[in-house]
N, C-alpha and C. Protein backbone atom coordinates (compact mmCIF):
# COMPACT_ATOMS: atom_id res chain seq x y z
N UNK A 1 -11.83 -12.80 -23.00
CA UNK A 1 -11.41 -13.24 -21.69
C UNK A 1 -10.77 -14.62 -21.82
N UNK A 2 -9.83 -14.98 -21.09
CA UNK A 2 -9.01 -16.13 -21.24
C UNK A 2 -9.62 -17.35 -20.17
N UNK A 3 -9.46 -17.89 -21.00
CA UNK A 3 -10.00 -19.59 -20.41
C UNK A 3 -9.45 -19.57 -19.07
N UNK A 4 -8.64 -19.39 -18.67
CA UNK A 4 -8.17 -19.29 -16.91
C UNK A 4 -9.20 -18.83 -16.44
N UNK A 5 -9.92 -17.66 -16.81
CA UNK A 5 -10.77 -17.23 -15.35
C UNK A 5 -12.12 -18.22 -15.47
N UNK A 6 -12.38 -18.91 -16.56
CA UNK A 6 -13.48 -20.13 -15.96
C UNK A 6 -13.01 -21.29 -15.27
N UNK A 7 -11.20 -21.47 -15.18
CA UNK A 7 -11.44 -22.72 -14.53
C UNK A 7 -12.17 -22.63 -12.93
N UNK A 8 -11.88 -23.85 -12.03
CA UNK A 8 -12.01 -23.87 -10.65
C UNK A 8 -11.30 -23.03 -10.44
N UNK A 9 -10.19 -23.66 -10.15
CA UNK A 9 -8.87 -22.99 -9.10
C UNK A 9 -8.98 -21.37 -9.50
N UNK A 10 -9.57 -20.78 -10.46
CA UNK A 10 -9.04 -19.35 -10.39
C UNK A 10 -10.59 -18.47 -9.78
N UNK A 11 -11.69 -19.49 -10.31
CA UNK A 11 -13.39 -19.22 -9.52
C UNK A 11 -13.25 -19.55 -8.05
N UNK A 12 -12.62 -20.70 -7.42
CA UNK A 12 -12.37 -20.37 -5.79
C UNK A 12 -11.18 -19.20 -5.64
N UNK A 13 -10.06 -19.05 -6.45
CA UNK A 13 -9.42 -17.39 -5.82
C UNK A 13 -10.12 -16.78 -5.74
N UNK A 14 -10.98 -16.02 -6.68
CA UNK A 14 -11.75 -14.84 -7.20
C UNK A 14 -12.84 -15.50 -5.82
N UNK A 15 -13.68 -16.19 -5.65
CA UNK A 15 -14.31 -16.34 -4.52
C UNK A 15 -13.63 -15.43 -3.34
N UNK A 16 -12.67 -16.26 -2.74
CA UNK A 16 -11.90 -16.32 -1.44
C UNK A 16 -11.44 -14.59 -1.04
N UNK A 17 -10.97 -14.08 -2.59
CA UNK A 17 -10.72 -12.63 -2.57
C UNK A 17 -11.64 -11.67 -2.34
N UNK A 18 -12.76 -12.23 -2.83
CA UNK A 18 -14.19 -11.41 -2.36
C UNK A 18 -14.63 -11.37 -1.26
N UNK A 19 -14.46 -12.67 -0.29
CA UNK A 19 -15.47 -13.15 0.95
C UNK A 19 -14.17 -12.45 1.45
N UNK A 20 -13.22 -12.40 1.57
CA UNK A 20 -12.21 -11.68 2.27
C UNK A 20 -12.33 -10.11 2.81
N UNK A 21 -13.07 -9.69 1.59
CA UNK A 21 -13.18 -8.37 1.87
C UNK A 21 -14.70 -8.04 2.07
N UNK A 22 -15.32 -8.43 2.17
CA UNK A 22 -16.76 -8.54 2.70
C UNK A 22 -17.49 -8.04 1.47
N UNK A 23 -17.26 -8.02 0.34
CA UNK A 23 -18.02 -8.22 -0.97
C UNK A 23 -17.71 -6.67 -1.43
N UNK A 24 -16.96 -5.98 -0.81
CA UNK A 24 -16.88 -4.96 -1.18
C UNK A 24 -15.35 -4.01 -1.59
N UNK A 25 -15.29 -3.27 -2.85
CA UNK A 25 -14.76 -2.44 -2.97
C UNK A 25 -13.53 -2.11 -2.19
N UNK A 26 -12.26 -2.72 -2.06
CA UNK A 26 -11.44 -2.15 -1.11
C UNK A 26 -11.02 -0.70 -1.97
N UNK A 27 -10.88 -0.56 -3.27
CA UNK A 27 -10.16 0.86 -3.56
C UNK A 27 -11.31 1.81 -3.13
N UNK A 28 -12.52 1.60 -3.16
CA UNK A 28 -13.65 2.49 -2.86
C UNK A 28 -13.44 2.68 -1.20
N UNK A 29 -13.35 1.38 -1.00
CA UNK A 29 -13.63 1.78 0.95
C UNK A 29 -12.11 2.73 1.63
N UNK A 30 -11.22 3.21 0.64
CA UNK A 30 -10.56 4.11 0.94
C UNK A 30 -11.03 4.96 1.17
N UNK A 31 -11.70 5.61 0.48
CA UNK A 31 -12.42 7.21 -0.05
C UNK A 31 -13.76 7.23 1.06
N UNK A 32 -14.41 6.15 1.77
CA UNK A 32 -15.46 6.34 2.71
C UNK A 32 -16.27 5.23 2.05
N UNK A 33 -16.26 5.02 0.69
CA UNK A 33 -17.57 4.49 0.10
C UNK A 33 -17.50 2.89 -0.03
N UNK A 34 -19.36 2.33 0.02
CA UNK A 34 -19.48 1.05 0.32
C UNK A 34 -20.15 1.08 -0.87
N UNK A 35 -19.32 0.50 -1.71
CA UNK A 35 -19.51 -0.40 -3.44
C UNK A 35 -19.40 -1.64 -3.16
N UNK A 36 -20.30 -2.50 -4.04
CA UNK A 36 -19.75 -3.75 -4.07
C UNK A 36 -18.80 -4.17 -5.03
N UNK A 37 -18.35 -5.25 -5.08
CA UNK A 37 -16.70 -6.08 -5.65
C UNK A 37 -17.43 -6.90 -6.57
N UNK A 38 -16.87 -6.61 -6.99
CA UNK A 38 -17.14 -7.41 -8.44
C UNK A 38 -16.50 -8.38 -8.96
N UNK A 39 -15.59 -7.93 -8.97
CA UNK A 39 -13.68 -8.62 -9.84
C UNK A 39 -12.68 -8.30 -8.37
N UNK A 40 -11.58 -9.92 -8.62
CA UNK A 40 -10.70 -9.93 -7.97
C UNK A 40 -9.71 -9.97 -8.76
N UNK A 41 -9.05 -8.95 -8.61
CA UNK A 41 -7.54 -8.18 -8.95
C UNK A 41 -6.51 -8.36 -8.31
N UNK A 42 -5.46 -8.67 -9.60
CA UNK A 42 -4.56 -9.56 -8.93
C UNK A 42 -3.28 -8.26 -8.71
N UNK A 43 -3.14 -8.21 -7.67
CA UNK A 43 -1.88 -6.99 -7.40
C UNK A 43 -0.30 -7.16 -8.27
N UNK A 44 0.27 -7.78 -8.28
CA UNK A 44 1.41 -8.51 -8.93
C UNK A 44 0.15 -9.08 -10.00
N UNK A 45 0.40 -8.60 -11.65
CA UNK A 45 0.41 -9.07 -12.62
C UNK A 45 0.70 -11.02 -12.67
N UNK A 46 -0.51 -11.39 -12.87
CA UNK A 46 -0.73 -13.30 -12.43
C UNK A 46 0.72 -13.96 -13.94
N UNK A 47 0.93 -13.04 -14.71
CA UNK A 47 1.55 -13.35 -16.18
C UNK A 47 3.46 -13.52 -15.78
N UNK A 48 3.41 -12.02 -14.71
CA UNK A 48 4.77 -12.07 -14.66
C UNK A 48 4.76 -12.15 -13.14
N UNK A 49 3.76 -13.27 -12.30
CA UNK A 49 4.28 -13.81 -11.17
C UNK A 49 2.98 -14.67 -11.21
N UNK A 50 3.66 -15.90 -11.79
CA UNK A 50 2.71 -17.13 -12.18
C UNK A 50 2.50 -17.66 -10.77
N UNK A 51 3.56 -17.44 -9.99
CA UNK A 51 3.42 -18.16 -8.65
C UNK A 51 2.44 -18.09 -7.80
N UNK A 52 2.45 -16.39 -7.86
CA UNK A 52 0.98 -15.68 -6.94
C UNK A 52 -0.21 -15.69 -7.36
N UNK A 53 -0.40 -16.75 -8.42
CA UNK A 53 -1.55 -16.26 -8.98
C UNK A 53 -3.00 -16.66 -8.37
N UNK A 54 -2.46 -17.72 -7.63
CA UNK A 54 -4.06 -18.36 -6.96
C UNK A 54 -3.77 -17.79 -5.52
N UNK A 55 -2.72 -16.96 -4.70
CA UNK A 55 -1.97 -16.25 -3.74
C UNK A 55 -3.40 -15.51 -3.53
N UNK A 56 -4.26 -15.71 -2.53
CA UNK A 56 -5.34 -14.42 -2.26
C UNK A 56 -4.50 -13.65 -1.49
N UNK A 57 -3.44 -13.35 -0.68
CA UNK A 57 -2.63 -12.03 -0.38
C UNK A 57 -2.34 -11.07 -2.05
N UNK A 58 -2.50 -12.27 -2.91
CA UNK A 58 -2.14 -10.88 -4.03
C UNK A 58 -3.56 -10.43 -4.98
N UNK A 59 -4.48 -10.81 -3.96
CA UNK A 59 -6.00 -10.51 -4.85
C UNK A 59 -6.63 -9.05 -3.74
N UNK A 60 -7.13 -8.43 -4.93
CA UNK A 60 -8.10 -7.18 -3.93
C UNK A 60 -9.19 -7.25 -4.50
N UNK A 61 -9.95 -7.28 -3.75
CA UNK A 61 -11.94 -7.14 -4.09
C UNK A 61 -11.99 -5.49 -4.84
N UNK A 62 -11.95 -5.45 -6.49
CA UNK A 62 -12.74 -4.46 -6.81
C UNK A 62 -13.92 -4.21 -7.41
N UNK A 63 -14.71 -3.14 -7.96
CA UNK A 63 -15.79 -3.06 -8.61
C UNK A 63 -15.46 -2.87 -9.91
N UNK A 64 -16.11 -2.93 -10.88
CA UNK A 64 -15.73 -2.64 -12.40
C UNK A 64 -15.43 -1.74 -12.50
N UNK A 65 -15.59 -0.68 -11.97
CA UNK A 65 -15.12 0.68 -12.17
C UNK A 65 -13.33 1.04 -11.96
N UNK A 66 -12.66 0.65 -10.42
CA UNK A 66 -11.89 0.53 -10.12
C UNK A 66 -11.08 0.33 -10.62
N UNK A 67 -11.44 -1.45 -11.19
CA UNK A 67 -10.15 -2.20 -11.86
C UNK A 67 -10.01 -1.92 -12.91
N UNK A 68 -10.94 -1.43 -13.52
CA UNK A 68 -10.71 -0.49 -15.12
C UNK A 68 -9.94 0.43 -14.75
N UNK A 69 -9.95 1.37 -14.34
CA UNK A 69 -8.73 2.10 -13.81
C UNK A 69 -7.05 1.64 -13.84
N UNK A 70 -7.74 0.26 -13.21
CA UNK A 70 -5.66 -0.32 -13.51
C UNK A 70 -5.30 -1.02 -14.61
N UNK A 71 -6.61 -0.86 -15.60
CA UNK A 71 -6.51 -1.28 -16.98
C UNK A 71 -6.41 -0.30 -17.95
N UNK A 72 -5.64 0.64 -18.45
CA UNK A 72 -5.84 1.64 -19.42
C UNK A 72 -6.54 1.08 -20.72
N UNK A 73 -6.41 -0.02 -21.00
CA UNK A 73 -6.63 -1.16 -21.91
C UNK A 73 -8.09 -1.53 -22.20
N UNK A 74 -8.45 -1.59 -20.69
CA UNK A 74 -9.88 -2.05 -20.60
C UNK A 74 -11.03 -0.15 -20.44
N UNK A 75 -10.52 1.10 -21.24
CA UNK A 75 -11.06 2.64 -21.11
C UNK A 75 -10.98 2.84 -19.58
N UNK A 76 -9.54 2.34 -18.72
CA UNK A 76 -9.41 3.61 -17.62
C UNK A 76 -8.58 4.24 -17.95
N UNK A 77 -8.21 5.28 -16.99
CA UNK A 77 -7.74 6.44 -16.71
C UNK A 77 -6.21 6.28 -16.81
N UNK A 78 -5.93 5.58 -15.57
CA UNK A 78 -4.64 5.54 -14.46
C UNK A 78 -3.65 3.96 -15.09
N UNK A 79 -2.55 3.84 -14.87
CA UNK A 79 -1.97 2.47 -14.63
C UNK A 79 -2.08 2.17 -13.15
N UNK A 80 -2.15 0.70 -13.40
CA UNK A 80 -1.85 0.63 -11.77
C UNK A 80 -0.71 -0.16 -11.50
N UNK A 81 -0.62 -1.57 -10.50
CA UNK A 81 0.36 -2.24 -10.19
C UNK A 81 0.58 -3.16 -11.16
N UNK A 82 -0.89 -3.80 -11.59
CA UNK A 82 -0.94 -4.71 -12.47
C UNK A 82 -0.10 -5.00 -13.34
């Protein structure tokens, strides 16, 4: 894991993205279900849009399960936006 996600500025995004969504799962609370959030996922890739990166419009509250999913990288399934 890269030294960015311990600084501040990226521990208050990852905060702000969570309390946003009430601690829970937005890809889950599609489907009916109340998971909790774990990881805030950055919609626009933070690498190739440095701008958005502390942007909580471009963060979604997921669970580990989820965002592995938009990680083929990290044993999911699917690509996602990332």
């Amino acid at each position: 894991m890269s030294d960015e996600y311990h600084r501040k500025r990226h521990l208050v995004w990852r905060e702000r993205v969570l309390r946003r969504a009430g601690y829970l799962c937005e890809e889950c609370a599609r489907y009916g279900r109340r998971t909790p959030a774990t990881v805030a996922h950055h919609i626009k890739h933070a690498d190739a849009y440095p701008e958005l990166r502390y942007d909580v419009t471009n963060g979604r509250a997921l669970c580990a399960a989820c965002h592995n999913k938009y990680h083929p990288e990290k044993g999911g399934r699917r690509g996602g936006e990332d």
